[in-house]
N, C-alpha and C. Protein backbone atom coordinates (compact mmCIF):
# COMPACT_ATOMS: atom_id res chain seq x y z
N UNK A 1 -10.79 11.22 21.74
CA UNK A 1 -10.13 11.64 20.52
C UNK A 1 -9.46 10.46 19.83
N UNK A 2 -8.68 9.37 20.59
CA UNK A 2 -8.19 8.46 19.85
C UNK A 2 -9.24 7.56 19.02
N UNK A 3 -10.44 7.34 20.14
CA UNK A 3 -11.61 5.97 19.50
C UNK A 3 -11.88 6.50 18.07
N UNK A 4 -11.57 8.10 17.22
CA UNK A 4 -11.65 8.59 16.10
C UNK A 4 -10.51 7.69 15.23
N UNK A 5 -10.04 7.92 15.60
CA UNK A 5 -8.71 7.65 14.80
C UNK A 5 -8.46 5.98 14.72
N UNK A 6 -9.15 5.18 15.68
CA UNK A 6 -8.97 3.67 15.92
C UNK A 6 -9.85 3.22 14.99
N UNK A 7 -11.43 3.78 14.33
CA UNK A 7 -12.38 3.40 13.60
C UNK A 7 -12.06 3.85 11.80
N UNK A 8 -10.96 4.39 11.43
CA UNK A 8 -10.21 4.54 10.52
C UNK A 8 -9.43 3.71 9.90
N UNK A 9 -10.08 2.54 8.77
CA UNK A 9 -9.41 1.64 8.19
C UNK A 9 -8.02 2.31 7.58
N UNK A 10 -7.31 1.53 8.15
CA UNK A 10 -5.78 1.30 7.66
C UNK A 10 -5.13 0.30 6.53
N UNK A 11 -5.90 0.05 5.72
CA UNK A 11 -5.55 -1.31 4.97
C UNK A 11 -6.10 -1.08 3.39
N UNK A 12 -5.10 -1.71 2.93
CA UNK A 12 -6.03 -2.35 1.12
C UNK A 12 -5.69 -3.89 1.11
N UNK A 13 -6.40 -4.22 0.27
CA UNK A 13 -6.95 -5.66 0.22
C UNK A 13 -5.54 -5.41 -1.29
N UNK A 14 -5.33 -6.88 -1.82
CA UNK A 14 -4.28 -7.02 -2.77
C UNK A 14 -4.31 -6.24 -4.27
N UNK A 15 -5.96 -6.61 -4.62
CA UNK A 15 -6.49 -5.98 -5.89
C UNK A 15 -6.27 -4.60 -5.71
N UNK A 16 -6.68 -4.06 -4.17
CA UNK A 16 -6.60 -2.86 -4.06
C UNK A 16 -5.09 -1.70 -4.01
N UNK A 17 -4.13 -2.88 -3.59
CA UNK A 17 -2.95 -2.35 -4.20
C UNK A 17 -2.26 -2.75 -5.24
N UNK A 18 -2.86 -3.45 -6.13
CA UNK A 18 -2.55 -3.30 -7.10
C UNK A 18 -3.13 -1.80 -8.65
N UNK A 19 -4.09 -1.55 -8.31
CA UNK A 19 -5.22 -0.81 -8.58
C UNK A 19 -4.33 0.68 -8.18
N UNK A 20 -4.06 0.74 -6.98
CA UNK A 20 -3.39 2.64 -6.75
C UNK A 20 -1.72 2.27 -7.33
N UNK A 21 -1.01 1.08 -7.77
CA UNK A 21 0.19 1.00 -8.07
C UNK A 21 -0.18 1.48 -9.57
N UNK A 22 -0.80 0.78 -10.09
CA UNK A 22 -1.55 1.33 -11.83
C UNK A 22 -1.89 2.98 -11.59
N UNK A 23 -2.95 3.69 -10.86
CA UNK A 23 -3.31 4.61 -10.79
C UNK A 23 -1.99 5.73 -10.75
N UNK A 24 -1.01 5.12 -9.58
CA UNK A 24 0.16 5.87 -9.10
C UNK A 24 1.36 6.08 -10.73
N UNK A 25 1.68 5.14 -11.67
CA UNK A 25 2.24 4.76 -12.25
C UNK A 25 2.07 5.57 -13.56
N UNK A 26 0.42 5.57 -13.90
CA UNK A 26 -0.22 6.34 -14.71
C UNK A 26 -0.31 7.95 -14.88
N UNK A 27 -0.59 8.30 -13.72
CA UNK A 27 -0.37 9.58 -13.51
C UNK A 27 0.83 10.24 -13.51
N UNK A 28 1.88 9.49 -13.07
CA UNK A 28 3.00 9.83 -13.13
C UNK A 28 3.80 9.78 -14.62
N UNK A 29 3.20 8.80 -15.59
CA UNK A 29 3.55 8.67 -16.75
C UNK A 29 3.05 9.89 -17.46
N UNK A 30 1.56 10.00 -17.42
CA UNK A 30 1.43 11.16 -17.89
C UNK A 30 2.09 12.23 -17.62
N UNK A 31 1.71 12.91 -16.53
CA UNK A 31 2.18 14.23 -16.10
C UNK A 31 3.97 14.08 -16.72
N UNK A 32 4.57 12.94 -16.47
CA UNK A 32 6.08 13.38 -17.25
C UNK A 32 5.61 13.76 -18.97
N UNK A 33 4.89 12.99 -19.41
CA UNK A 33 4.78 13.06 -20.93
C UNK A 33 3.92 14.70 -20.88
N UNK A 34 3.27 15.34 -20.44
CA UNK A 34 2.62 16.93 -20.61
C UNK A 34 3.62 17.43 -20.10
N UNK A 35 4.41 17.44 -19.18
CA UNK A 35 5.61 18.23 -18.66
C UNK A 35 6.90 18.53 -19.61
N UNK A 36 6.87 17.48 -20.07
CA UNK A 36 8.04 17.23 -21.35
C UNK A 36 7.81 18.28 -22.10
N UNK A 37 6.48 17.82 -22.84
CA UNK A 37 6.20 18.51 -24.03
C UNK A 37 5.93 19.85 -23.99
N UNK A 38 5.27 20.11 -22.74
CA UNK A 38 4.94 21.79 -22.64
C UNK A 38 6.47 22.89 -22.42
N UNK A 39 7.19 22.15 -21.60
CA UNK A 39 8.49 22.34 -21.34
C UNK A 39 9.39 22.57 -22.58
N UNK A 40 9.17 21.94 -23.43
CA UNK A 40 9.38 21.79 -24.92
C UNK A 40 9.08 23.03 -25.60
N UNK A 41 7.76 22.85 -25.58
CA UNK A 41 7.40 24.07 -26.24
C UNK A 41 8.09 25.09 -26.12
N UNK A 42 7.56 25.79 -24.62
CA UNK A 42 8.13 27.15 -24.25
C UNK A 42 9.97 27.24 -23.87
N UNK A 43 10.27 26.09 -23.93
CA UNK A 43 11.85 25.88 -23.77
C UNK A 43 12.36 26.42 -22.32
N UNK A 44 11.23 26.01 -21.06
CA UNK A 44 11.85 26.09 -19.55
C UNK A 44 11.97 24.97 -19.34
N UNK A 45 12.78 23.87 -18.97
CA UNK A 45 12.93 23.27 -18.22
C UNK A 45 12.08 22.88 -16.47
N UNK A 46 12.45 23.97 -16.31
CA UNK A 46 11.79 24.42 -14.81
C UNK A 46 10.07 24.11 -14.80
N UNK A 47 9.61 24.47 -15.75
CA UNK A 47 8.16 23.70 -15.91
C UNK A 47 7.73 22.39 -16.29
N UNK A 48 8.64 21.66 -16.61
CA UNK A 48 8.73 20.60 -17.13
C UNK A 48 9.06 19.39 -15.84
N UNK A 49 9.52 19.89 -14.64
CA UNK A 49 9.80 19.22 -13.54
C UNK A 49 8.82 20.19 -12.73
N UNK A 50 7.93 21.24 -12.43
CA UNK A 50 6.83 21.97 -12.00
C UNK A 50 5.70 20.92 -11.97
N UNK A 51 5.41 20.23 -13.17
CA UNK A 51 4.37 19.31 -13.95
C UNK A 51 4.70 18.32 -13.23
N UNK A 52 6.10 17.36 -13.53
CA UNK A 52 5.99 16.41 -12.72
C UNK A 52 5.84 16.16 -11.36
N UNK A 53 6.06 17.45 -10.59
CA UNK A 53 5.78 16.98 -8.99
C UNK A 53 4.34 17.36 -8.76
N UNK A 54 3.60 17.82 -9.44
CA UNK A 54 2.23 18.39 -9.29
C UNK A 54 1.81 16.81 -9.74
N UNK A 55 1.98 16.37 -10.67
CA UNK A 55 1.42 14.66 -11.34
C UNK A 55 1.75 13.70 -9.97
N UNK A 56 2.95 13.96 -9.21
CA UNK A 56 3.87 13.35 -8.22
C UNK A 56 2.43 13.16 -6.70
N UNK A 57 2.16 14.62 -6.65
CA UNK A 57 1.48 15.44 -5.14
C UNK A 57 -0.02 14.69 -5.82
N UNK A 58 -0.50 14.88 -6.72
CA UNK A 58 -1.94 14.06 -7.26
C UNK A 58 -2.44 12.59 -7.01
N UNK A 59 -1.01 12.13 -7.27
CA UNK A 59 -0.90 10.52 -7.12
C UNK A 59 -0.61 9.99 -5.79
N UNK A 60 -0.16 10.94 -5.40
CA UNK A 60 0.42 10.58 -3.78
C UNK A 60 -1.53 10.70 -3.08
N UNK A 61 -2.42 12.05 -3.40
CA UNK A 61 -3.08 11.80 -2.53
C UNK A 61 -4.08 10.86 -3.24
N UNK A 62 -4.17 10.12 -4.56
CA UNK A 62 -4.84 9.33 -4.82
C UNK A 62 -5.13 8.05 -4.39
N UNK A 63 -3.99 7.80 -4.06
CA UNK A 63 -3.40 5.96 -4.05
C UNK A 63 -2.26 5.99 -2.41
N UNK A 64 -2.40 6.94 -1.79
CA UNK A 64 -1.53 6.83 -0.24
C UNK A 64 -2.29 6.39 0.71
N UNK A 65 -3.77 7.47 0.34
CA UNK A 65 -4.71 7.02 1.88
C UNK A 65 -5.28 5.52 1.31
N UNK A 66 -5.84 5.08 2.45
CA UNK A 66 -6.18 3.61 1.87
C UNK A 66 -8.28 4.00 1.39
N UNK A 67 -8.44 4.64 0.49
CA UNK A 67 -9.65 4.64 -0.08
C UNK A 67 -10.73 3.48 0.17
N UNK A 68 -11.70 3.88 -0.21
CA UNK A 68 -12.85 2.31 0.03
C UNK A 68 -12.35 1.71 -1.20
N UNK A 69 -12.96 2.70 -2.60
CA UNK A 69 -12.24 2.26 -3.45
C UNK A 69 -10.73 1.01 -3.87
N UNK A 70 -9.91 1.00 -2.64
CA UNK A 70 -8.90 -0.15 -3.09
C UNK A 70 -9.46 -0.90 -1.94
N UNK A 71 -10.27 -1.17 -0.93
CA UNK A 71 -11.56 -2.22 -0.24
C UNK A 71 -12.23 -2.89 -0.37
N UNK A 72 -12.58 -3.07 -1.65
CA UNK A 72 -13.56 -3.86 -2.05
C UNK A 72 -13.14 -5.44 -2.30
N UNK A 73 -12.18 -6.24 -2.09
CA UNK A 73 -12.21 -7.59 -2.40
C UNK A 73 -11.12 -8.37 -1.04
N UNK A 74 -11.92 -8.00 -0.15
CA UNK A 74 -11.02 -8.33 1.10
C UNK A 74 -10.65 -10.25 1.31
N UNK A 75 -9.84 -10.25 1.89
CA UNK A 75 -9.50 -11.93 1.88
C UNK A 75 -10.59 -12.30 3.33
N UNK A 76 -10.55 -13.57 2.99
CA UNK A 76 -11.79 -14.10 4.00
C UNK A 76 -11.03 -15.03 4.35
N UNK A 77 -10.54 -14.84 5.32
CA UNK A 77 -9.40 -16.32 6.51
C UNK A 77 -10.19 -17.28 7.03
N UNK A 78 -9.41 -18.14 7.34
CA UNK A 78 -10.23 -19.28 7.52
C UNK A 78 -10.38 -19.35 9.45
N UNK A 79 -11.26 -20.01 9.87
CA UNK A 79 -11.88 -19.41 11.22
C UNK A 79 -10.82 -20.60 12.06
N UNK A 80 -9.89 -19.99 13.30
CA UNK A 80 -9.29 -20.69 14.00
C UNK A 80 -9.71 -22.13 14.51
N UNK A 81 -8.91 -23.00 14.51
CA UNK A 81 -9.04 -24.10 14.83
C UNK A 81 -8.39 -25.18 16.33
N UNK A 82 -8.79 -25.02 17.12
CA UNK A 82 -8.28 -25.40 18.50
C UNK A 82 -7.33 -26.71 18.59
N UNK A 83 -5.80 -26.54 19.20
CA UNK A 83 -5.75 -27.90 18.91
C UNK A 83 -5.53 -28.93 19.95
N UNK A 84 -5.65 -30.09 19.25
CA UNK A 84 -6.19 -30.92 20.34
C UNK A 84 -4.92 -31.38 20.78
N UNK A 85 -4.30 -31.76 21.89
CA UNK A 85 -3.37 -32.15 22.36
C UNK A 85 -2.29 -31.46 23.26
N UNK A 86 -1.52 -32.31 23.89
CA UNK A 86 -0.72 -32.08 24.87
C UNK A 86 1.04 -30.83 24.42
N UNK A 87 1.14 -31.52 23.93
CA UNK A 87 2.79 -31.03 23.54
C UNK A 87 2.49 -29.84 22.61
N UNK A 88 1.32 -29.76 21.26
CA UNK A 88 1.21 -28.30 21.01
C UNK A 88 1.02 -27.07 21.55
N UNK A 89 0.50 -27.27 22.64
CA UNK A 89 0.41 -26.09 23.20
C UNK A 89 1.55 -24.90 23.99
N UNK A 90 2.74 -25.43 23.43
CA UNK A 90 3.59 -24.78 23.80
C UNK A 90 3.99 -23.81 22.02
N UNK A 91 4.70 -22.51 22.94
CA UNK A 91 4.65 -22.01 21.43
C UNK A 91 5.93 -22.11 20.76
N UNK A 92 5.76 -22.36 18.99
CA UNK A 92 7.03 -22.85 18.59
C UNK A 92 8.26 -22.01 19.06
N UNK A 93 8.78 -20.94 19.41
CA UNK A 93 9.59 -20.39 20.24
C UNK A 93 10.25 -21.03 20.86
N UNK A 94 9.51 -21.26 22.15
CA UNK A 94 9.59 -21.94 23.44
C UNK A 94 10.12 -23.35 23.54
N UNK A 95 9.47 -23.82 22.11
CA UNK A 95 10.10 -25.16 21.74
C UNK A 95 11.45 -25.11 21.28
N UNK A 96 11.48 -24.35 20.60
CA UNK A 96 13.04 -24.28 19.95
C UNK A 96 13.89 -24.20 20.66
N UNK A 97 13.85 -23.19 21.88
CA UNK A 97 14.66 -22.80 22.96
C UNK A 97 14.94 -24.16 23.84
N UNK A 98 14.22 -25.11 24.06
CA UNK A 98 14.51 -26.19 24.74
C UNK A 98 15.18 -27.06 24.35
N UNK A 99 15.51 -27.39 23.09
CA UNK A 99 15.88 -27.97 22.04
C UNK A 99 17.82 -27.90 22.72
N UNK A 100 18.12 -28.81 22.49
CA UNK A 100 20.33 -28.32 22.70
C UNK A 100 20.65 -29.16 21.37
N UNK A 101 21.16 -28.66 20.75
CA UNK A 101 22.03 -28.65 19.39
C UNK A 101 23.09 -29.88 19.93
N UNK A 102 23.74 -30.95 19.32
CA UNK A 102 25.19 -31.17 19.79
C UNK A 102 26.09 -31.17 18.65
């Protein structure tokens, strides 16, 4: 049951959160601007904040899960490099800790 849940990308790439912050932002702009106005109209209030959490619950499941859609422009790291020598191989931590201040 877990190996399900382990093969489930967890991530957006930068474009890709930038992309559901627009999507998230938008929807939410709207739905206040139709909520307003309909609210307006009929003079409830109460529908006018109805609208916005429905615009709120839309955007949430648009832009929360991580979609393929915000996947597409992943960063490509550069491939580890071994290093050569004696004294790096300790980790900067370890170094610090040895270190006495006076």
């Amino acid at each position: 049951m877990l190996s399900i849940f382990k093969s489930i990308p967890t991530h957006m790439d930068y474009k890709g959160q930038k992309l559901a912050e627009q999507i998230f932002q938008g929807i939410i702009l709207i739905s206040a601007m139709i909520g307003f106005v309909y609210g307006l109209i009929i003079e409830q209030f109460g529908w006018t904040v109805y609208i916005v959490l429905a615009g709120f619950a839309v955007s949430c499941v648009l832009t929360l899960p991580p979609w393929p859609m915000y996947r597409k422009n992943p960063l490509s790291w550069q491939p580890v490099v071994p290093e050569v020598g004696g004294e790096s191989s300790q980790k900067p931590q370890e170094s610090l800790k040895k270190k006495k201040h006076k």
